[in-house]
C-alpha atoms as a PDB file:
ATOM      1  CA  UNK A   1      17.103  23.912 -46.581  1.00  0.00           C
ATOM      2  CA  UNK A   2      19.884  25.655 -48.350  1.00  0.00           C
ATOM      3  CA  UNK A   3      23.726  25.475 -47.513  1.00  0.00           C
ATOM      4  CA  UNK A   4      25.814  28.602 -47.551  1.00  0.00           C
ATOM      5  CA  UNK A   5      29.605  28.137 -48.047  1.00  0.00           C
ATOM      6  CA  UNK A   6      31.822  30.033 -46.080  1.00  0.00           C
ATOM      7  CA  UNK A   7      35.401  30.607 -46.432  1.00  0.00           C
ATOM      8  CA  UNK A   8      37.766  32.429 -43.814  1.00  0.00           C
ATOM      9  CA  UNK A   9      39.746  34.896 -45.822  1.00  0.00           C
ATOM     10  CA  UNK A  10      41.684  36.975 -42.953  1.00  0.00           C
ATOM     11  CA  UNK A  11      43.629  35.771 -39.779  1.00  0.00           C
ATOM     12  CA  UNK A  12      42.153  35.400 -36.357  1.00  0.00           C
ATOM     13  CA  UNK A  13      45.511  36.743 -34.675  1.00  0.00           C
ATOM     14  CA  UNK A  14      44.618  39.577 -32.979  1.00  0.00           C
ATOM     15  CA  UNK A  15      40.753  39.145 -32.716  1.00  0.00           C
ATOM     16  CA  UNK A  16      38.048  38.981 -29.784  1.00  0.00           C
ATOM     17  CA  UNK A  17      38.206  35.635 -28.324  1.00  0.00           C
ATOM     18  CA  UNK A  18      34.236  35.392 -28.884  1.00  0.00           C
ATOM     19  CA  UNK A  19      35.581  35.874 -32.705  1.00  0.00           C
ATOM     20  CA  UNK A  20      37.663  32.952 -32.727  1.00  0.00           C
ATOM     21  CA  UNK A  21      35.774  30.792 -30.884  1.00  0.00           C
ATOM     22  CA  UNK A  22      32.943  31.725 -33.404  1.00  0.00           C
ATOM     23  CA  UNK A  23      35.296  31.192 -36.074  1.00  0.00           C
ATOM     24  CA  UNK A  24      36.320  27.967 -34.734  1.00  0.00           C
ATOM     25  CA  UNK A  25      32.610  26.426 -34.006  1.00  0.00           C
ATOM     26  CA  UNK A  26      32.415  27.117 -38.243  1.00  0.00           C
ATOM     27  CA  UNK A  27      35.354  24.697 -38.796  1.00  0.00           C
ATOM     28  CA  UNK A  28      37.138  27.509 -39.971  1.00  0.00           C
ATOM     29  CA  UNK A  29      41.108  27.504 -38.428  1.00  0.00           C
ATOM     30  CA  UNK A  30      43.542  28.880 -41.089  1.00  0.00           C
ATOM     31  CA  UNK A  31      43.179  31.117 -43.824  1.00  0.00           C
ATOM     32  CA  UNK A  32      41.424  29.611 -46.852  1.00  0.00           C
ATOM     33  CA  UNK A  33      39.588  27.066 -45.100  1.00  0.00           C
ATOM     34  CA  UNK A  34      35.948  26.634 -46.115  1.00  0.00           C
ATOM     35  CA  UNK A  35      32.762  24.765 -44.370  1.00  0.00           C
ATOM     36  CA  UNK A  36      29.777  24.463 -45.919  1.00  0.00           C
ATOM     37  CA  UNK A  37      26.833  25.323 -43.220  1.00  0.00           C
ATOM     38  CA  UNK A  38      23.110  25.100 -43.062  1.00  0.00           C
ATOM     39  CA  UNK A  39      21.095  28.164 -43.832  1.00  0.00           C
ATOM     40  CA  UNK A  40      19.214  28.952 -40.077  1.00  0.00           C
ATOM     41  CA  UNK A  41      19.440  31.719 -37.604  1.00  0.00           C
ATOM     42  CA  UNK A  42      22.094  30.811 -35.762  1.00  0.00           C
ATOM     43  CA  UNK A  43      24.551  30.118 -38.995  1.00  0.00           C
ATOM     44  CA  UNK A  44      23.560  33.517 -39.796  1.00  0.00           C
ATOM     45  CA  UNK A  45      24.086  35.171 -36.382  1.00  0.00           C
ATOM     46  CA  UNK A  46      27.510  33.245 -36.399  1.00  0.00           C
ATOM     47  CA  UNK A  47      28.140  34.846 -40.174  1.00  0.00           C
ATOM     48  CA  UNK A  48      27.375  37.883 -39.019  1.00  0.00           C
ATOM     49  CA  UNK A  49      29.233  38.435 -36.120  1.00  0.00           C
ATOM     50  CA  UNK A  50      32.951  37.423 -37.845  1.00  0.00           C
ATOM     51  CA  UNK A  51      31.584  38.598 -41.554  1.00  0.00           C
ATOM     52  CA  UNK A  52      34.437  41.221 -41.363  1.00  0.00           C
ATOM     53  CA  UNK A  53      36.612  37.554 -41.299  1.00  0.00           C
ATOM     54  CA  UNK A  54      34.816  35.507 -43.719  1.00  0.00           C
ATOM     55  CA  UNK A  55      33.560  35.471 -47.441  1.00  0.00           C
ATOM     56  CA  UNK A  56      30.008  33.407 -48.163  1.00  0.00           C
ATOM     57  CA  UNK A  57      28.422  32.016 -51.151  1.00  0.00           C
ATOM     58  CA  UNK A  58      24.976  30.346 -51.740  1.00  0.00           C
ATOM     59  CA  UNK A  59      25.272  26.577 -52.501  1.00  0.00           C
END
């Protein structure tokens, strides 16, 4: 399986709850931190939900 790597680039002051806790399940707390995730469905449901939040990369 392939990893994507996926870095949280704004804040999560001010967002949905469901956001954060999203944001949160990723490993992703401050801005800049990064987690590198498995590639499945519910990585990219998670992804796509907050993707306004975070930046991914193929790894």
């Amino acid at each position: 399986m392939a990893n994507i790597k996926v870095t949280l680039k704004k804040s999560l002051i001010g967002r949905k709850e469901n956001h954060i806790a999203t944001a949160k399940s990723m490993g992703l707390r401050k801005i800049g931190d990064t987690s590198v995730q498995v590639k499945n469905a519910a990585t990219e449901g998670k992804i796509a939900l907050i993707s306004y939040l975070v930046e991914t990369e193929e790894v």
